[in-house]
Protein backbone atom coordinates (compact mmCIF):
# COMPACT_ATOMS: atom_id res chain seq x y z
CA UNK A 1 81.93 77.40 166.65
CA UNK A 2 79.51 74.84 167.41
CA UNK A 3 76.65 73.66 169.64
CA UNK A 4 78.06 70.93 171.96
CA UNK A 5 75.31 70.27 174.68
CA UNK A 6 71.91 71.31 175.64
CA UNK A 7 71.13 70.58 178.89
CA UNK A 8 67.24 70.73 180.68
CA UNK A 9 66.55 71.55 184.27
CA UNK A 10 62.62 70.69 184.54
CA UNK A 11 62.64 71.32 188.21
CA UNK A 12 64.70 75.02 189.12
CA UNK A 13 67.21 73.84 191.15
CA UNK A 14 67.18 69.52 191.10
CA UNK A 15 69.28 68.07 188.53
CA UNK A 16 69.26 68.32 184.92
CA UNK A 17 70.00 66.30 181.73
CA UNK A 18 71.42 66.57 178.37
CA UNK A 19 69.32 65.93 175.11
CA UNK A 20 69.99 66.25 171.12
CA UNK A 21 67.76 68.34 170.66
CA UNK A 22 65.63 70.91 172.22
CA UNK A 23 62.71 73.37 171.09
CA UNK A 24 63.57 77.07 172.04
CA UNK A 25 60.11 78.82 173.16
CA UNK A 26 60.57 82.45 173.93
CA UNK A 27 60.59 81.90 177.87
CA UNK A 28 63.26 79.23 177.10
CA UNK A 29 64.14 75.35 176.56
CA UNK A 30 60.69 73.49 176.73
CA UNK A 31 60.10 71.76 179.30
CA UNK A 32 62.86 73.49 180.91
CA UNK A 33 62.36 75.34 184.89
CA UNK A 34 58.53 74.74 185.02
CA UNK A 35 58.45 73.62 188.30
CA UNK A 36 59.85 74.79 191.65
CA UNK A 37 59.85 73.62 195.24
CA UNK A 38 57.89 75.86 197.69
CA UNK A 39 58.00 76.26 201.48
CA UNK A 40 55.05 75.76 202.88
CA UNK A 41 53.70 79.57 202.73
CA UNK A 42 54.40 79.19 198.81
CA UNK A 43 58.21 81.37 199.19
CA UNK A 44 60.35 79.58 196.72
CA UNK A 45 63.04 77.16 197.50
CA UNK A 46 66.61 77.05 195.96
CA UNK A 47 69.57 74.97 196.69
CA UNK A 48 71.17 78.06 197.30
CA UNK A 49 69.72 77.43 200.79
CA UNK A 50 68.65 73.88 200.49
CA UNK A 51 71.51 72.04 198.37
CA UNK A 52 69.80 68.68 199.02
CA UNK A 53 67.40 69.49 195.94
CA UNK A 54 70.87 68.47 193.60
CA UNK A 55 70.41 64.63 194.80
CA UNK A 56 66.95 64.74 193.10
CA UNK A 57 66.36 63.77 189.22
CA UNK A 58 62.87 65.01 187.27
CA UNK A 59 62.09 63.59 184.07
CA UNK A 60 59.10 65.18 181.73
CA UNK A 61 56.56 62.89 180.61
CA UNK A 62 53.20 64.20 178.62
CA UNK A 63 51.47 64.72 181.59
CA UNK A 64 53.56 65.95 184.16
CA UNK A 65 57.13 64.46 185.45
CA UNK A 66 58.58 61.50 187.52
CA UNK A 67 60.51 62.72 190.49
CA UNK A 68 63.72 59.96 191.22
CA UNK A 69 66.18 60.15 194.34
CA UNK A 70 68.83 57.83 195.74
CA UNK A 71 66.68 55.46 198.43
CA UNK A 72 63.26 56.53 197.33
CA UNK A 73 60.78 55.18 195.03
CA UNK A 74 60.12 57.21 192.38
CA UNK A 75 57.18 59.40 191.88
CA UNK A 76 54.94 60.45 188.95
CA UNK A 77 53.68 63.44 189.58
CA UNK A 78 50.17 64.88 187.08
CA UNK A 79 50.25 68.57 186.06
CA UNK A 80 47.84 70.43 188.29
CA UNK A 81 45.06 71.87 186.46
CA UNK A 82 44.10 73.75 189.67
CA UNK A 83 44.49 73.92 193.28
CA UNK A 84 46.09 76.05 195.30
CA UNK A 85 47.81 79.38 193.77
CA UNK A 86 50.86 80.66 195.33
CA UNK A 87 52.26 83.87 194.27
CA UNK A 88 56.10 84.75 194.90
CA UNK A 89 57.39 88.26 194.39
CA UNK A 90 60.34 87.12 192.34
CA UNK A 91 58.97 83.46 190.73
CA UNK A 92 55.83 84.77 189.76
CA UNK A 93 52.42 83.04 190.27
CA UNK A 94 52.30 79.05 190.38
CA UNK A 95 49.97 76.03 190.85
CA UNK A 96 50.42 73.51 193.68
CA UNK A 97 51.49 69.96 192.62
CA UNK A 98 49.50 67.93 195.57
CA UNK A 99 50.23 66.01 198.42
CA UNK A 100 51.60 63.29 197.11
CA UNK A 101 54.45 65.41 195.66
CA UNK A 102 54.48 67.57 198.92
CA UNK A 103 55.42 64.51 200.98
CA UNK A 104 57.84 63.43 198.68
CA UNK A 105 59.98 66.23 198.68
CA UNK A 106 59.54 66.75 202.25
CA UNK A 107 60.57 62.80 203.27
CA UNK A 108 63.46 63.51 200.87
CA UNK A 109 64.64 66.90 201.99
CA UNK A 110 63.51 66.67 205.53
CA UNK A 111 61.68 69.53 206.03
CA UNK A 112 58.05 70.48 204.30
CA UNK A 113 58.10 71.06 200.80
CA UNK A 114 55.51 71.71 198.07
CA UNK A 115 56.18 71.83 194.57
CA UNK A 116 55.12 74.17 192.34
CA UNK A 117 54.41 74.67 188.75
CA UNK A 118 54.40 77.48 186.42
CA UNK A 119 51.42 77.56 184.53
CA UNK A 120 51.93 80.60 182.29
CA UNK A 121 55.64 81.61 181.14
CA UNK A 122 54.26 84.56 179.55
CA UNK A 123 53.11 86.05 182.35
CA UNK A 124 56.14 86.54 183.64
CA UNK A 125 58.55 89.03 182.29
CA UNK A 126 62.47 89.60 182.39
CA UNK A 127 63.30 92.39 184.39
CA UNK A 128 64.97 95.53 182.19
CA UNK A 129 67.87 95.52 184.78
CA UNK A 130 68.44 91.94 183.99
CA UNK A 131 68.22 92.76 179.81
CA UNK A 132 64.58 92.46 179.29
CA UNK A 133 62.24 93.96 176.71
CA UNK A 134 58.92 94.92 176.96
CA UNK A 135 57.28 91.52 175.81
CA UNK A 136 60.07 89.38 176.94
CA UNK A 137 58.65 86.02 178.51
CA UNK A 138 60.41 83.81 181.21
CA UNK A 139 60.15 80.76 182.72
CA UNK A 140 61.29 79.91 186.50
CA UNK A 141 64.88 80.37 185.66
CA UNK A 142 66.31 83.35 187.12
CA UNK A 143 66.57 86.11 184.93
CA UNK A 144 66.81 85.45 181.59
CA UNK A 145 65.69 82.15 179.41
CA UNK A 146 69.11 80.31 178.48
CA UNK A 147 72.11 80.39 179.79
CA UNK A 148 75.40 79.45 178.33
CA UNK A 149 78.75 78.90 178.55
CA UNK A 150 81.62 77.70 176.90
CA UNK A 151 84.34 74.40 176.56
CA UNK A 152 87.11 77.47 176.44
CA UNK A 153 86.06 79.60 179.16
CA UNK A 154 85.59 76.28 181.05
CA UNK A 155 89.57 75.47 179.88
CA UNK A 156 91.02 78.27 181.46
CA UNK A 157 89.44 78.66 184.43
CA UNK A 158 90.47 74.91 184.84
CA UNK A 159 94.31 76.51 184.31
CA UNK A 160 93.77 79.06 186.86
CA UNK A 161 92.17 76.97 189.20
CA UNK A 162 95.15 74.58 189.06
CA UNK A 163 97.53 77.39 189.12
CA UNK A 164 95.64 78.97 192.70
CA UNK A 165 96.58 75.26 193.83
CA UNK A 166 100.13 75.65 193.39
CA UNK A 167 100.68 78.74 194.71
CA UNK A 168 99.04 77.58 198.06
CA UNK A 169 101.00 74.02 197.68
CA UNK A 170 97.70 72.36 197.19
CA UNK A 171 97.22 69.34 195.24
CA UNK A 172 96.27 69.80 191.55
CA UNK A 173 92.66 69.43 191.80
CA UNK A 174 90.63 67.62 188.75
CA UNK A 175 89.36 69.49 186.49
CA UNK A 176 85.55 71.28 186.98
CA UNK A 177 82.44 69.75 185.19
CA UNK A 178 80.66 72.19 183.56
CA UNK A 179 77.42 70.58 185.71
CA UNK A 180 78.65 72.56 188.31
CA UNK A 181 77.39 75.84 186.75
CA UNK A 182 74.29 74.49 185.30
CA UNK A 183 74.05 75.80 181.67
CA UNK A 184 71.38 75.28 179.15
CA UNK A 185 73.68 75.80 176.13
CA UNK A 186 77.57 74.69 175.74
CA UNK A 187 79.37 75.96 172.69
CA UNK A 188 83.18 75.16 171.72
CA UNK A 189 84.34 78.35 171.72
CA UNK A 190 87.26 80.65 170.38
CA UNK A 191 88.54 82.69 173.17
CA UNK A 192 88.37 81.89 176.54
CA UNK A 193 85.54 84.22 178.42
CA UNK A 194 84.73 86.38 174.78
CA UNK A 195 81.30 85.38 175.14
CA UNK A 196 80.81 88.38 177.93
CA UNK A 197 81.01 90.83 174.81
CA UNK A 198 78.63 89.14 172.51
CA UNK A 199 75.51 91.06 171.71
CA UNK A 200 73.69 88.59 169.17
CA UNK A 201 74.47 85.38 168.06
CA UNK A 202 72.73 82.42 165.83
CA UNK A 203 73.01 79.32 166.73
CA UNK A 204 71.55 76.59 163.87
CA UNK A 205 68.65 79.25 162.43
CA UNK A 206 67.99 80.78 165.57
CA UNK A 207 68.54 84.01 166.73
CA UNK A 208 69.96 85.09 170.75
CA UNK A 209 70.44 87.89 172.08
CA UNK A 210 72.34 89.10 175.15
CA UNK A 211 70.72 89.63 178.18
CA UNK A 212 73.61 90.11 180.77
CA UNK A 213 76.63 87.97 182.24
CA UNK A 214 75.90 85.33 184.37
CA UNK A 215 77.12 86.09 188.20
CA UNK A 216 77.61 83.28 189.99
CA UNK A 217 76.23 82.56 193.38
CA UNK A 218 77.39 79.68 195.92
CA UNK A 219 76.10 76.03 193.82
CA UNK A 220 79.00 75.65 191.51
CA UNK A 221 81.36 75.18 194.38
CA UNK A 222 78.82 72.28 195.43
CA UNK A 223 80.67 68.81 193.30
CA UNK A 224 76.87 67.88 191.48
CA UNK A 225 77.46 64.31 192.59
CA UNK A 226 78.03 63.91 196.25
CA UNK A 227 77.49 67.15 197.49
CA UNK A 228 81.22 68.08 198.87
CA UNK A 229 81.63 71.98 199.29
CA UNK A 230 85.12 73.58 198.13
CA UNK A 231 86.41 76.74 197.80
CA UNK A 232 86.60 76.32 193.85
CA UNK A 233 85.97 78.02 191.54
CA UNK A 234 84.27 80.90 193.55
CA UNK A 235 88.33 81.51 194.81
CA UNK A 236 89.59 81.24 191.62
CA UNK A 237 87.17 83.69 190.17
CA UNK A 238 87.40 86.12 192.40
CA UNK A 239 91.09 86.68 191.75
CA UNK A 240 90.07 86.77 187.75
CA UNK A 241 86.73 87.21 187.10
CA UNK A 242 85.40 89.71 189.35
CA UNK A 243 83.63 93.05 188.99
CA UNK A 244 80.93 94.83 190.44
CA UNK A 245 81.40 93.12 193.61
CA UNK A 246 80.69 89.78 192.28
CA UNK A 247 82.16 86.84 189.94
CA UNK A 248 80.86 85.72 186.54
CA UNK A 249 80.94 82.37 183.98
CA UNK A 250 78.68 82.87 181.48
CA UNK A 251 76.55 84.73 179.69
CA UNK A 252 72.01 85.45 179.85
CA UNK A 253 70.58 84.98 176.43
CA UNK A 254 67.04 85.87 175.32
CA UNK A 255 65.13 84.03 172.43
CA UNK A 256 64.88 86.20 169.23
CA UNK A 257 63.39 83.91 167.12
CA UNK A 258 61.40 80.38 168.28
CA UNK A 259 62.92 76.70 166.98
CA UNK A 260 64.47 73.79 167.24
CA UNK A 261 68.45 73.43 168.38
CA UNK A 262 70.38 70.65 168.18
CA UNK A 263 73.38 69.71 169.13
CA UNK A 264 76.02 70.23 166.43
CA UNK A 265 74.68 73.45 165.34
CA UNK A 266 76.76 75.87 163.58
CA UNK A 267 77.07 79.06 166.01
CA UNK A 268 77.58 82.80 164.12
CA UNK A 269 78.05 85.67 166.01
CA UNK A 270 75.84 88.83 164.75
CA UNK A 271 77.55 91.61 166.73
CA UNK A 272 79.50 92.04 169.69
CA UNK A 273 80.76 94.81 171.79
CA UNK A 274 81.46 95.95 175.42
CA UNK A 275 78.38 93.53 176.80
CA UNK A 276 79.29 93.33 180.40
């Protein structure tokens, strides 16, 4: 098996971008979910509830990042070395970005938002219902510091999404880019869906182990590009990938050991067994 993408998401929930490499810090990808957008009493903001956050692009740069969306000048936005702390119960504590980013995102997404930025990953820990350890670090992604998913998982639920089609006399719908589900690490594969039973894996020198499977909430049936809202896969899914009252792609991994991947790495697995 091999390493076929590695994919960065600077700001949780805007969109992302592939590179060739990556360095793996034991909250996750760097430079990867640093930032979030905040309402205006600091809760976070997702585009679980605000979708429009997909249409915007951030790019890292030494000091900070450059915000881009369709019909707006971009912005560079500096690192806040202080101002005001916000504190959310599930994001942890973050720095305000300024006004200059706060009316951004709020002429873009037309409604007031601040952004946010995560000053210390290692102050925030992975829950032990989500896989964590005691000294487990995370940045601002959900529950655990990578997530990935696989070219043969992706495969079949392509087949079974085309097969849902045609029993309803749909048209065959084209196939699903794995965008929609917003990994940080793509491998080949074997089997479709065996990664929900691997325990510990290496991938290049490093080592990963599993945190949980992935349940998915409503953004992959949101196309990444233009915004449309389908049934699929969440449909498609339910009828083959549900238990425990809700639908998985994917697996939670948690950094054993600190390094550089790259894309084209070999990928071992360690051990496996009933993982969830």
């Amino acid at each position: 098996m091999r390493l076929t993408a590695l994919r960065i998401y600077p700001v949780k929930s805007m969109r992302g971008y592939d590179v060739p490499a990556a360095h793996v810090e034991r909250w996750g990808l760097a430079d990867d979910r640093r930032w979030a957008a905040l309402l205006p009493d600091g809760t976070e903001l997702t585009a679980r509830e605000e979708p429009r956050l997909l249409t915007v692009s951030p790019v890292p740069t030494p000091d900070g990042l450059v915000l881009r969306a369709p019909g707006r000048a971009e912005l560079a936005v500096a690192r806040p070395r202080e101002g005001t702390a916000y504190r959310s119960d599930w994001l942890g504590p973050m720095t305000d970005a300024g006004p200059d980013a706060a009316q951004w995102l709020t002429a873009v997404l037309g409604r007031a938002v601040r952004l946010g930025h995560q000053q210390d990953p290692a102050g925030r820990e992975i829950g032990e219902g989500h896989g964590g350890r005691p000294g487990d670090a995370l940045n601002l992604a959900d529950t655990a510091p990578l997530l990935l998913t696989t070219e043969a998982s992706l495969r079949r639920l392509d087949q079974l999404v085309a097969q849902t089609a045609a029993e309803r006399g749909e048209p065959r719908p084209d196939p699903l880019s794995m965008v929609r589900f917003r990994p940080n690490l793509v491998i080949d594969g074997e089997k479709p869906f065996a990664e929900h039973d691997w325990l510990r894996l290496r991938i290049g020198t490093l080592a990963l182990r599993f945190a949980e499977s992935c349940d998915r909430c409503v953004l992959p049936t949101y196309d990444p590009d233009t915004l449309a809202r389908s049934h699929e896969p969440t449909r498609t899914l339910a009828r083959y990938r549900r238990w425990s009252g809700k639908v998985w792609f994917g697996i939670r991994l948690v950094p054993e050991t600190v390094g550089e991947l790259r894309v084209g790495d070999e990928v071992e697995l360690l051990a496996a067994g009933l993982a969830g």
